[in-house]
Protein backbone atom coordinates (compact mmCIF):
# COMPACT_ATOMS: atom_id res chain seq x y z
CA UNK A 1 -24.82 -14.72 -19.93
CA UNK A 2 -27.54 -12.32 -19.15
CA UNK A 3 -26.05 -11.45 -15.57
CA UNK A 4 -23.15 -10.02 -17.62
CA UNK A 5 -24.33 -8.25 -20.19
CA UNK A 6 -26.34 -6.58 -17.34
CA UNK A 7 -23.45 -5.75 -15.71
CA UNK A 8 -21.77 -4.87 -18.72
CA UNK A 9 -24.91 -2.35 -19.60
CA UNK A 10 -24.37 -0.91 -16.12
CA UNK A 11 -20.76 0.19 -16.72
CA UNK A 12 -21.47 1.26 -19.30
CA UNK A 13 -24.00 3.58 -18.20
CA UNK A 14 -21.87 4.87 -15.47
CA UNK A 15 -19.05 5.84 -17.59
CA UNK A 16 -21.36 7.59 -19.51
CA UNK A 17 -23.13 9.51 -16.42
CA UNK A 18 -19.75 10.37 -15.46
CA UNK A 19 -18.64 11.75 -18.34
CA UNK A 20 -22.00 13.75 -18.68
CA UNK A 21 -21.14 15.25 -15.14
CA UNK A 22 -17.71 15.79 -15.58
CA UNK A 23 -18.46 17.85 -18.56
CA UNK A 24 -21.15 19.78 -16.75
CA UNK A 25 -18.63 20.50 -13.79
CA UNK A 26 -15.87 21.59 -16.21
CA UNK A 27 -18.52 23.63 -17.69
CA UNK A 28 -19.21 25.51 -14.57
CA UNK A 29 -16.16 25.58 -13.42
CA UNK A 30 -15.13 27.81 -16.20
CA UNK A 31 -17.78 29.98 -15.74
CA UNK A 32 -16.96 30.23 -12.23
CA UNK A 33 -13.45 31.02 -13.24
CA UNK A 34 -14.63 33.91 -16.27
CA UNK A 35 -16.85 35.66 -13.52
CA UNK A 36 -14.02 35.17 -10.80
CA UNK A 37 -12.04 37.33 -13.19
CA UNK A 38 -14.28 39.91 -14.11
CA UNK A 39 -15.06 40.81 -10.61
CA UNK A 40 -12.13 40.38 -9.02
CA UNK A 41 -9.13 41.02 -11.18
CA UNK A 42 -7.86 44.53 -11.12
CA UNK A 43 -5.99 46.75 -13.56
CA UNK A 44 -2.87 48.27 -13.23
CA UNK A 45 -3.04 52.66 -13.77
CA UNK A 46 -1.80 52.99 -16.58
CA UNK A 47 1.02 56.20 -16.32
CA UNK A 48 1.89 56.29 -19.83
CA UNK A 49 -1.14 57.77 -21.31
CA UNK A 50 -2.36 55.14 -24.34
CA UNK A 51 -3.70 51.05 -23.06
CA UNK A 52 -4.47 49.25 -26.30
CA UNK A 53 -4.42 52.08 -28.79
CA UNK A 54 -6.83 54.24 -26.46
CA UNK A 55 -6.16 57.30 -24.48
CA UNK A 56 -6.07 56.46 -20.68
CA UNK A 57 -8.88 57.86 -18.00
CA UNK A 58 -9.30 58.47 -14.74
CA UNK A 59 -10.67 54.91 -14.14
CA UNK A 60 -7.99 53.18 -16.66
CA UNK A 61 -8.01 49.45 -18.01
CA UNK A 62 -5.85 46.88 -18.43
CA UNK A 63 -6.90 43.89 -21.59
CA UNK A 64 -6.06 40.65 -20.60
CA UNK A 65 -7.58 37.63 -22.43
CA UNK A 66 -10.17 39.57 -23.87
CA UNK A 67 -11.67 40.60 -20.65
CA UNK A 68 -11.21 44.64 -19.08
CA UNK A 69 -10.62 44.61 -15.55
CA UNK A 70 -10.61 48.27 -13.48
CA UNK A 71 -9.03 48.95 -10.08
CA UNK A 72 -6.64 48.25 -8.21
CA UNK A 73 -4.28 45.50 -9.81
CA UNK A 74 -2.69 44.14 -6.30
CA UNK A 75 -5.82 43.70 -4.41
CA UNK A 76 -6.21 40.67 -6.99
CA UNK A 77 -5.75 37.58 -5.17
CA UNK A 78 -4.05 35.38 -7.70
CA UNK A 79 -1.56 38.26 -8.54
CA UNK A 80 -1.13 39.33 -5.04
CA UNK A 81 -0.09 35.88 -4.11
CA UNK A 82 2.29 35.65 -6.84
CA UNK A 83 4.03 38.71 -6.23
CA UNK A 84 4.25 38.51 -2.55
CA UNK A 85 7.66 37.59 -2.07
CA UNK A 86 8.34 41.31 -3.75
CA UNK A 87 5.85 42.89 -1.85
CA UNK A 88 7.33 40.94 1.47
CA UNK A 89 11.06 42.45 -0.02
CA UNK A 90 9.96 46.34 -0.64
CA UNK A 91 6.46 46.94 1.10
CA UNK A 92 3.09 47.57 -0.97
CA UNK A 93 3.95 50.88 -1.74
CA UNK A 94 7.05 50.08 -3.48
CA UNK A 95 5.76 47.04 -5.13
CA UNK A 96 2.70 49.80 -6.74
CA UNK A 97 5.82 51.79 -8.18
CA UNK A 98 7.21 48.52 -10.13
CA UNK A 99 3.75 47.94 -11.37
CA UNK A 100 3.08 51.15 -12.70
CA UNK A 101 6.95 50.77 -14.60
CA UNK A 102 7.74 50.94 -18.44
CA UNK A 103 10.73 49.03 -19.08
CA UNK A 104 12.45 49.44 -22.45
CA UNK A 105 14.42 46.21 -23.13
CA UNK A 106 16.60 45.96 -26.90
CA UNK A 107 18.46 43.55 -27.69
CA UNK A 108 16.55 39.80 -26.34
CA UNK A 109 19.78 37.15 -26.69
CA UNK A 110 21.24 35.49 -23.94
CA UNK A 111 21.12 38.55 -21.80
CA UNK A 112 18.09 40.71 -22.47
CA UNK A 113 15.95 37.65 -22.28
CA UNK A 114 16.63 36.62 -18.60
CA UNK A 115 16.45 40.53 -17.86
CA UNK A 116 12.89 40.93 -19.82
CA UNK A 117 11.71 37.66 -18.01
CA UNK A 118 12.80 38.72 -14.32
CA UNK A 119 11.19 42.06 -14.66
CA UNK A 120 8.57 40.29 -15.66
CA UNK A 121 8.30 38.14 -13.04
CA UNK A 122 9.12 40.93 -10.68
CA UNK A 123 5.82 42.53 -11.68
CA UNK A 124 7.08 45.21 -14.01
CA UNK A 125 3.09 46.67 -15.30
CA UNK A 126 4.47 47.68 -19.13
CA UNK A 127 7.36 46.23 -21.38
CA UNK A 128 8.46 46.69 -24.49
CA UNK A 129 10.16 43.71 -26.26
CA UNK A 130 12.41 45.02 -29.28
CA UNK A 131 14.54 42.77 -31.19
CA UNK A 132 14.60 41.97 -35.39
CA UNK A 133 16.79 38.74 -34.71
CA UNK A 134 14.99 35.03 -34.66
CA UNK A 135 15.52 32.48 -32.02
CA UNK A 136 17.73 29.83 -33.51
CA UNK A 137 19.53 26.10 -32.05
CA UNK A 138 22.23 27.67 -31.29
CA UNK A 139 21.05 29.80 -28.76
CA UNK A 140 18.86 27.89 -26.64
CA UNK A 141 22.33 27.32 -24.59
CA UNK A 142 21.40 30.82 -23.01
CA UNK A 143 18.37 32.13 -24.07
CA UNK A 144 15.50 32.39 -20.85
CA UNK A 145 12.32 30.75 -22.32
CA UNK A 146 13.07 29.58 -26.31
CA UNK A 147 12.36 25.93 -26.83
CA UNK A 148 13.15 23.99 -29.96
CA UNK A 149 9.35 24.78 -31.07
CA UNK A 150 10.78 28.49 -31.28
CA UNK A 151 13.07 27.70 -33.81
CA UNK A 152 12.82 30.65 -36.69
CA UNK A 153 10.52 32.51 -34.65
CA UNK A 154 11.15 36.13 -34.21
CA UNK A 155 12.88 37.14 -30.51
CA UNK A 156 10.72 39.13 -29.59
CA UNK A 157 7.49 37.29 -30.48
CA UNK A 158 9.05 34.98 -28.55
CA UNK A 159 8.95 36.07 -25.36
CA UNK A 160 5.87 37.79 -25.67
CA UNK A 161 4.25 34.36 -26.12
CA UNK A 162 5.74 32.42 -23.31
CA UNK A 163 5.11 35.76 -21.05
CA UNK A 164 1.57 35.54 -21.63
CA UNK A 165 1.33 32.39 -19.40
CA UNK A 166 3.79 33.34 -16.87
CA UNK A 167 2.34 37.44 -16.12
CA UNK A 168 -0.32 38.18 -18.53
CA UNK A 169 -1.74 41.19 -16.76
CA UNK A 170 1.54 42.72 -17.98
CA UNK A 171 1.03 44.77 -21.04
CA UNK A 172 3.72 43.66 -23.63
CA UNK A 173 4.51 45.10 -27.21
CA UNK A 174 6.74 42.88 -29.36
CA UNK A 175 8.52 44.70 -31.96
CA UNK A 176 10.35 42.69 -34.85
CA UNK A 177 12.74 45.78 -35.44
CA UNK A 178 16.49 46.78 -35.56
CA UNK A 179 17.20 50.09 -33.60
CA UNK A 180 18.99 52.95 -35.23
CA UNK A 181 18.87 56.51 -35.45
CA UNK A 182 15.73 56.40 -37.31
CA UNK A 183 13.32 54.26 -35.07
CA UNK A 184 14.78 56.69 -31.91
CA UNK A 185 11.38 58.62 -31.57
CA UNK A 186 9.76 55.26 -31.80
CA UNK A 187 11.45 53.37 -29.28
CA UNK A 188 11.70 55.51 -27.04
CA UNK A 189 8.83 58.11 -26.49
CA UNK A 190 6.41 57.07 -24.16
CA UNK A 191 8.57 58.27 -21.41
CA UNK A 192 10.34 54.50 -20.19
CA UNK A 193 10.99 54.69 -16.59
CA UNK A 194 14.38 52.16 -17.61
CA UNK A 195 16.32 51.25 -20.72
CA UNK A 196 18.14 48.01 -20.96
CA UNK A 197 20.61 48.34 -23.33
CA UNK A 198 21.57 44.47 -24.35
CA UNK A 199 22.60 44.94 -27.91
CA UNK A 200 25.96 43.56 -29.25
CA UNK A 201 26.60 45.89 -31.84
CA UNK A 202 28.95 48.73 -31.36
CA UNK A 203 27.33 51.40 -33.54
CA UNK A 204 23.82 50.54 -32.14
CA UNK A 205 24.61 50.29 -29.32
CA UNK A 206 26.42 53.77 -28.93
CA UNK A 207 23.23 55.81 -30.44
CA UNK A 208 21.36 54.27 -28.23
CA UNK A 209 23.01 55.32 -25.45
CA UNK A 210 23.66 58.70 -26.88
CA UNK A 211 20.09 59.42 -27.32
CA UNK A 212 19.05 57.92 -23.89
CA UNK A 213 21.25 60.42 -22.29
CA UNK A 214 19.76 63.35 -24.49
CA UNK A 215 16.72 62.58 -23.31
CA UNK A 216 17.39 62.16 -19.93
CA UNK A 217 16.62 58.49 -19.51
CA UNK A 218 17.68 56.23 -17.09
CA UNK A 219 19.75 52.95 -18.80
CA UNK A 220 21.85 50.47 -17.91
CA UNK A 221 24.09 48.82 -20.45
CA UNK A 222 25.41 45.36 -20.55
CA UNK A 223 29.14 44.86 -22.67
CA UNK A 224 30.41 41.52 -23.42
CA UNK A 225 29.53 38.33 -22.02
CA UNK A 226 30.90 36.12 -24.14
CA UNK A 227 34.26 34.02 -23.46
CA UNK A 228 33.90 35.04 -19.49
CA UNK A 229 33.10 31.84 -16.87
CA UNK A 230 33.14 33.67 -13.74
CA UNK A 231 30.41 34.97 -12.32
CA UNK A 232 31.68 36.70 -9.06
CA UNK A 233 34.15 39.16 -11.02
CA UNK A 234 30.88 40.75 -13.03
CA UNK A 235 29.95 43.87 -11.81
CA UNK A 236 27.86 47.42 -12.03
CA UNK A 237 29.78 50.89 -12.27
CA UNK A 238 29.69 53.92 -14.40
CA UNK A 239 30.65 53.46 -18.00
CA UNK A 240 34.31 55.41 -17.04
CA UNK A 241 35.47 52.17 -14.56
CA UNK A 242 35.00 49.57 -16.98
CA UNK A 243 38.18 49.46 -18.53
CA UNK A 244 39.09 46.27 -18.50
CA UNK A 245 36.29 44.87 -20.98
CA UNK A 246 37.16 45.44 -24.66
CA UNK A 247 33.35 46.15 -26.07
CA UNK A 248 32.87 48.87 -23.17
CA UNK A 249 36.45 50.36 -23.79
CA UNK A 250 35.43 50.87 -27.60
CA UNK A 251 31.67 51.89 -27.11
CA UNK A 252 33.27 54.63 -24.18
CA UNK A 253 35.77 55.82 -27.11
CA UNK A 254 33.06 56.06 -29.49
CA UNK A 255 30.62 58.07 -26.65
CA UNK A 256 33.47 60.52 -25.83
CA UNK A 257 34.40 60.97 -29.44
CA UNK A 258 30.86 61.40 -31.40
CA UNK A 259 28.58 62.89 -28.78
CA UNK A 260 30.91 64.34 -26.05
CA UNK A 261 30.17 62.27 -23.15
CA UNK A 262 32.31 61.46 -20.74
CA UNK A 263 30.59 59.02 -18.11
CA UNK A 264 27.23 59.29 -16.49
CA UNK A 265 26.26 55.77 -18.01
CA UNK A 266 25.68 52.39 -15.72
CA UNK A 267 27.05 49.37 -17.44
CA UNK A 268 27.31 45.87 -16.56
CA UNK A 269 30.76 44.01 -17.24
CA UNK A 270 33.34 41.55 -16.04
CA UNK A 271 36.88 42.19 -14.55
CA UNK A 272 37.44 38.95 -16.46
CA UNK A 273 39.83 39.21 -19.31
CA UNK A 274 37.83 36.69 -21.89
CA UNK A 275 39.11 32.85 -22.05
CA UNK A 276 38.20 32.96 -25.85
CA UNK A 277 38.72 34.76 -29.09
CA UNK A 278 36.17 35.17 -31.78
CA UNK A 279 36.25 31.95 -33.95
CA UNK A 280 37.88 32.22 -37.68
CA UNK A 281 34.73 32.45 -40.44
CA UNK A 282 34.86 30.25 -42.49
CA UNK A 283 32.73 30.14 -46.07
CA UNK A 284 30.54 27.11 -47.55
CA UNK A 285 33.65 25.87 -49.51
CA UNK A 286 35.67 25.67 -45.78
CA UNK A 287 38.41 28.04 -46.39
CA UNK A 288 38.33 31.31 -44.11
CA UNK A 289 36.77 34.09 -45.63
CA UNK A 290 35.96 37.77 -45.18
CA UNK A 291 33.51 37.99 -42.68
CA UNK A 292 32.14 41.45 -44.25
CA UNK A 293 31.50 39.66 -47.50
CA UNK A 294 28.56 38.12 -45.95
CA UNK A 295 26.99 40.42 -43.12
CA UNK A 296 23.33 40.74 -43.83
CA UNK A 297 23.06 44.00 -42.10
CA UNK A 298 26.26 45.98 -42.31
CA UNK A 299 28.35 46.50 -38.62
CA UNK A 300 26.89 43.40 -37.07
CA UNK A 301 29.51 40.76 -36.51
CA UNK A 302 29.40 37.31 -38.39
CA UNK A 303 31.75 35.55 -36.95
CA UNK A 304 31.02 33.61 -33.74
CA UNK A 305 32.44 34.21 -30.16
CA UNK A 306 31.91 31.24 -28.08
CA UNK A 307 29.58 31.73 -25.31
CA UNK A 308 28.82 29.56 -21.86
CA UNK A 309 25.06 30.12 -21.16
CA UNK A 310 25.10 31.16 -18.04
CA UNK A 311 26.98 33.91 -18.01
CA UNK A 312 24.58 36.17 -20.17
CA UNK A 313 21.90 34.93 -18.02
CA UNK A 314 23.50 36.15 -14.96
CA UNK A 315 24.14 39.47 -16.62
CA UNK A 316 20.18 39.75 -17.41
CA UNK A 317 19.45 38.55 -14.00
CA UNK A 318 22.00 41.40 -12.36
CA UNK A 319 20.71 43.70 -15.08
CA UNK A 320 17.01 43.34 -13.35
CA UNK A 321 17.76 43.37 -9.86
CA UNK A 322 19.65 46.57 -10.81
CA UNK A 323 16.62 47.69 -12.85
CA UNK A 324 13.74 46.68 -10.43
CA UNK A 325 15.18 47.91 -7.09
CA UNK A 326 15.80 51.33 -8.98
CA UNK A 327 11.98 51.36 -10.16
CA UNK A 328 10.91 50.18 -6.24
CA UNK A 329 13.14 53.17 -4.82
CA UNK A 330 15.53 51.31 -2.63
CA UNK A 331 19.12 52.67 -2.75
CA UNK A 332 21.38 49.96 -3.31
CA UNK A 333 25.22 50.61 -3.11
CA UNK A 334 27.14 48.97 -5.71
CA UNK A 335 30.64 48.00 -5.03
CA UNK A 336 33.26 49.79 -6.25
CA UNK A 337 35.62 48.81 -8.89
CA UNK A 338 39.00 49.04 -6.42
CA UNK A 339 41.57 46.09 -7.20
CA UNK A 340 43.53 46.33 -4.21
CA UNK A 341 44.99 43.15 -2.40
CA UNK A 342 44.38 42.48 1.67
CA UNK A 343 48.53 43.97 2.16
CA UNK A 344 47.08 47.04 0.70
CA UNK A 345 44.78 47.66 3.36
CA UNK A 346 47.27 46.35 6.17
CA UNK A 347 49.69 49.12 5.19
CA UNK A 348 46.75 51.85 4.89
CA UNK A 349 45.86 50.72 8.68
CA UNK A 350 49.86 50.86 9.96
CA UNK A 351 49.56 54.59 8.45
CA UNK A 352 46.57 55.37 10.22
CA UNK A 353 48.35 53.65 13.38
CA UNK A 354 51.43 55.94 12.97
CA UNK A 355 49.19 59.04 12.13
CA UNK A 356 47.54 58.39 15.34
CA UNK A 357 50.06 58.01 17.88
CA UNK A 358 52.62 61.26 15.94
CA UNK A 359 49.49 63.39 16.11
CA UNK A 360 47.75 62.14 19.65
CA UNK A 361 50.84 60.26 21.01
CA UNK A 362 48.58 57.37 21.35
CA UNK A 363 46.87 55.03 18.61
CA UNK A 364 44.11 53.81 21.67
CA UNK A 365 41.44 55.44 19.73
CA UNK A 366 41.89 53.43 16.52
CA UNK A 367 38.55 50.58 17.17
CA UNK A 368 39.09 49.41 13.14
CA UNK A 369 41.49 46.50 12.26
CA UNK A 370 42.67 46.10 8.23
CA UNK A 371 38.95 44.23 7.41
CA UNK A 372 37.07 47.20 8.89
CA UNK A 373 39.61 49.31 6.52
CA UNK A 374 38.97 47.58 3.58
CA UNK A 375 35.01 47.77 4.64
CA UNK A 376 35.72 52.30 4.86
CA UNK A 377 37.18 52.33 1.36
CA UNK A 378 35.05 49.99 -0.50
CA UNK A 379 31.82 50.46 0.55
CA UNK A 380 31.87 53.82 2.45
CA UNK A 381 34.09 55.80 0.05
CA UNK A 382 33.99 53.61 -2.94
CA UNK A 383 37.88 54.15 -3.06
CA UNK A 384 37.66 57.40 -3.99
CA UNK A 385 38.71 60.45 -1.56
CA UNK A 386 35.91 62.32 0.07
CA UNK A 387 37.33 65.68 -1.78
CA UNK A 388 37.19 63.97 -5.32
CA UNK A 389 34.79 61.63 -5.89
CA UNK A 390 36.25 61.11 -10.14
CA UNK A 391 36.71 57.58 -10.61
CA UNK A 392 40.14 58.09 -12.05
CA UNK A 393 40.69 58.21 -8.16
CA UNK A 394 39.80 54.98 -7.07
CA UNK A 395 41.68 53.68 -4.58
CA UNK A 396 43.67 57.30 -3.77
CA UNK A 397 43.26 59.91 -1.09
CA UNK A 398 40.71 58.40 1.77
CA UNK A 399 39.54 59.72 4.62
CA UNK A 400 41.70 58.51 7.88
CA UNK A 401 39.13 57.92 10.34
CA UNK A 402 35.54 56.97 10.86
CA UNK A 403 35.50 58.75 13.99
CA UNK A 404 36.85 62.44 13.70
CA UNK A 405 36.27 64.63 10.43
CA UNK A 406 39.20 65.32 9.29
CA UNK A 407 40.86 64.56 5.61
CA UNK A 408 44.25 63.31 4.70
CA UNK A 409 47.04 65.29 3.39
CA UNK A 410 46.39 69.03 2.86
CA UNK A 411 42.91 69.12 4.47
CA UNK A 412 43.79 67.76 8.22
CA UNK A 413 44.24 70.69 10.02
CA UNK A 414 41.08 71.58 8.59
CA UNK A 415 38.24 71.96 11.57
CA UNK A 416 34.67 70.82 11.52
CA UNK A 417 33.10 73.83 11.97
CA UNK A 418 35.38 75.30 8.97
CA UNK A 419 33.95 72.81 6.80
CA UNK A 420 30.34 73.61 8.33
CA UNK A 421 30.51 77.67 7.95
CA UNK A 422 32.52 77.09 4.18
CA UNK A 423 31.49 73.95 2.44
CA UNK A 424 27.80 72.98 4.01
CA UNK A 425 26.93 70.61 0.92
CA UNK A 426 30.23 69.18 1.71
CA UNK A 427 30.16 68.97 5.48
CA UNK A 428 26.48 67.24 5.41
CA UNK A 429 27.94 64.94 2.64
CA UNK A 430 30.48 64.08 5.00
CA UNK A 431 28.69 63.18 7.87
CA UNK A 432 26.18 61.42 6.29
CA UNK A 433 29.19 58.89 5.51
CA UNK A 434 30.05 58.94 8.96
CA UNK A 435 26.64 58.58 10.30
CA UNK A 436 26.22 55.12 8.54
CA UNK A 437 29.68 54.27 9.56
CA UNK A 438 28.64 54.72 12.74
CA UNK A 439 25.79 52.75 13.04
CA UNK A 440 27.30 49.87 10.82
CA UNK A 441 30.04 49.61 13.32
CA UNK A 442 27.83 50.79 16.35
CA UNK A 443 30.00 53.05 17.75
C-alpha cells in the first residue's frame, strides 16, 4: 500500500513539474515572439499621407496588434515568406508597388468579398471595406470568409475581422455605409490607386462610376452574376462591348444619358444570357406583392435572383487579378470580345490566299494557317482594324499580313515610309504590333 501511494505521490509531482515548465516555456516563448516582432517586423510607407489618424513622416509606421513597426515591410521574414509566390510572379520591385496600394472596394456580397480577400492576400498595403448590408444565411453560398457565427454582423466588419488573422499588417477601414452622392468626398479622397465597383444597384452604381471618372480614378466594375453557370464565357472589356448583359446595358444607358460618357470604363461580365429570372415576391400572407411596397432603402431590389456561389466568386477573383497586376505594372492583354466561329477565320485566310497570289502571283509567302489567323485578330488586333480601333468595329477591317505593312481596302497601296513621313504615332503603333507578332511566331 505504501509502494503505491509513493508512486502515486511521484506522478503526481511530475505532472505538476511539467505543468510548471510548460507554463514557463509558453511564457518565454511569447516573449520571444513580442520582441521577434518589434525588431524584426517592418512597416509598409505609407503613400497616402494619414496611418491611424496621424500625419505620415519620413520614417512612417504601420499599427499592428498594438505594436509600431518602422522599415521596410518585405524584409520581414514571416511576410516575405508569405508573399513569395507574388514576389516569385512580378519581382521585388513590383511586389513594393502592390504594398504601397489603396484599394477602394464597395459593395462586399458574393463578389467584392473574394475580390477584397485576394487583394488581400496578394499583399495589397491599404483597403477600404465599404458596405451598410449584414452578412445573412443566405449568403454564405458565395460569400469569401462569413461563417454562421457572422450571422447579423455588418459586411464589412466582417471581413475586417477574419482579415486580421489572414494579413494583419494590412491597414483596413471598415465602413458600415451606403454610397451615394453625398458620402463621394468620403469614399473616395485619399487618392485610391483602384476602385472596385461591386454594387448591385443601378443608381449607385452609376454615380459611382460617374464620379470615379471625374476624378480620374482607375475602376473596374462588375455587372450581374447572378443566374450565369459558366465560368469560361466571363470576361473584361470596356463598358461599350458588354452588350449582351442586361445590368451593364442599363448602367451604360444611364452613363451616356446623365453624365455624357460614352466608354472609358473596365467592367467585368458574362457573354452568358442568364438561366434564371428574378423570383416573384411574395408578402407574409403568400400572395405576390409589390416589391416597392417593402424596399427599406428606395432603388434597391427586393426580390431575389437566384445565384450559384461560385460564379460571383470567380468574378471577385478575376476582378483582383485584374486589379493587382494593374497595381504591380504588368501589361496584361485582355481578350477581345469578337464572336466569330473557326469558318470565319478559314474564309479570312482563303482571302488573304487570293490577295496574295492576284497581287504577287504567288501565295508562298503566306507562313499563317486559319489558327494563326484567329491568333492576329484576337489577340494582336483585338478584332478591330489597325485604322479604327472603336469597338463598334470588332471583328471588321484587319490588317492582311503579319509580315508586310500594308492595310486592307483603301490603305494598301499605301507605302511604309508614307506612313513613317505622315502618320509617325501611327507607323510606330503599327510596328509595335508587328514586332510582337514577330517574335510570337519567330519569324
Amino acid at each position: 500500500m505504501a509502494e503505491r501511494s509513493r508512486q502515486f505521490l511521484l506522478i503526481g509531482a511530475g505532472a505538476v513539474l511539467g505543468s510548471i515548465s510548460t507554463v514557463a516555456l509558453l511564457k518565454l516563448y511569447s516573449r520571444w515572439i513580442d520582441n521577434r516582432c518589434g525588431i524584426k517586423s517592418r512597416s509598409l510607407s505609407n503613400d497616402h499621407g494619414i496611418i491611424d489618424g496621424k500625419p505620415s513622416s519620413s520614417q512612417q509606421c504601420h499599427r499592428v496588434e498594438g505594436k509600431s513597426i518602422v522599415g521596410d515591410f518585405l524584409s520581414d521574414e514571416i511576410i516575405s515568406e508569405q508573399l513569395t509566390r507574388n514576389i516569385q510572379f512580378f519581382g521585388i520591385e513590383s511586389q513594393r508597388k502592390v504594398i504601397k496600394s489603396y484599394v477602394v472596394i464597395i459593395g462586399l456580397g458574393g463578389v467584392g468579398s473574394h475580390a477584397a480577400s485576394m487583394l488581400l492576400r496578394s499583399g495589397v498595403g491599404k483597403l477600404l471595406l465599404v458596405d451598410f448590408d449584414q452578412v445573412s444565411l443566405s449568403s454564405l453560398n458565395r460569400h469569401a470568409v462569413a461563417t454562421r457565427d457572422d450571422v447579423g454582423t455588418p459586411k464589412a466588419l466582417c471581413l475586417k475581422k477574419h482579415f486580421s488573422s489572414i494579413f494583419p499588417e494590412c491597414q483596413i477601414d471598415a465602413r458600415v455605409q451606403m454610397y451615394d452622392t453625398s458620402a463621394e468626398e468620403e469614399i473616395l479622397s485619399g487618392q485610391p490607386d483602384f476602385v472596385l465597383d461591386c454594387i448591385d444597384n443601378i443608381d449607385t452604381k452609376v454615380a459611382l462610376l460617374a464620379a470615379c471618372v471625374r476624378r480620374g480614378l482607375r475602376v473596374l466594375s462588375a455587372t450581374g452574376a447572378g443566374a450565369r453557370a459558366d465560368p469560361t464565357r466571363i470576361r473584361i472589356a470596356d463598358i461599350r462591348e458588354s452588350s449582351i448583359d442586361p445590368l451593364s446595358r442599363a448602367v451604360r444607358y444611364r452613363l451616356r444619358k446623365e453624365h455624357g460618357i460614352e466608354g472609358g470604363i473596365s467592367v467585368v461580365f458574362s457573354l452568358e444570357k442568364p438561366k434564371a429570372k428574378l423570383l416573384p415576391f411574395k408578402g407574409p400572407t403568400g400572395e405576390e406583392e409589390n416589391p416597392a411596397d417593402y424596399q427599406i432603402v428606395p432603388g434597391f431590389r427586393v426580390r431575389i435572383i437566384p445565384v450559384l456561389g461560385a460564379i460571383p466568386a470567380i468574378f471577385g477573383q478575376v476582378m483582383a487579378s485584374y486589379a493587382v497586376t494593374e497595381l504591380a505594372g504588368l501589361c496584361i492583354q485582355t481578350e477581345p470580345v469578337v464572336n466569330l466561329d473557326i469558318d470565319h477565320y478559314r474564309i479570312l485566310h482563303q482571302r488573304l490566299l487570293e490577295h496574295e497570289e492576284a497581287v504577287y502571283g504567288s501565295a508562298a509567302q503566306v507562313l499563317v494557317d486559319a489558327e494563326e489567323v484567329m491568333y492576329i485578330v484576337k489577340e494582336l488586333w483585338h478584332g478591330r482594324s489597325a485604322r479604327d480601333q472603336s469597338t463598334k468595329e470588332a471583328g471588321r477591317k484587319m490588317w492582311r499580313s503579319v509580315n508586310e505593312l500594308m492595310l486592307a481596302e483603301e490603305h494598301e497601296s499605301t507605302t511604309v515610309e508614307d506612313i513613317r513621313r505622315m502618320e509617325p504615332e501611327f507607323f510606330t503603333m503599327v510596328t509595335g504590333v508587328l514586332k510582337r507578332a514577330e517574335r510570337e511566331f519567330s519569324l
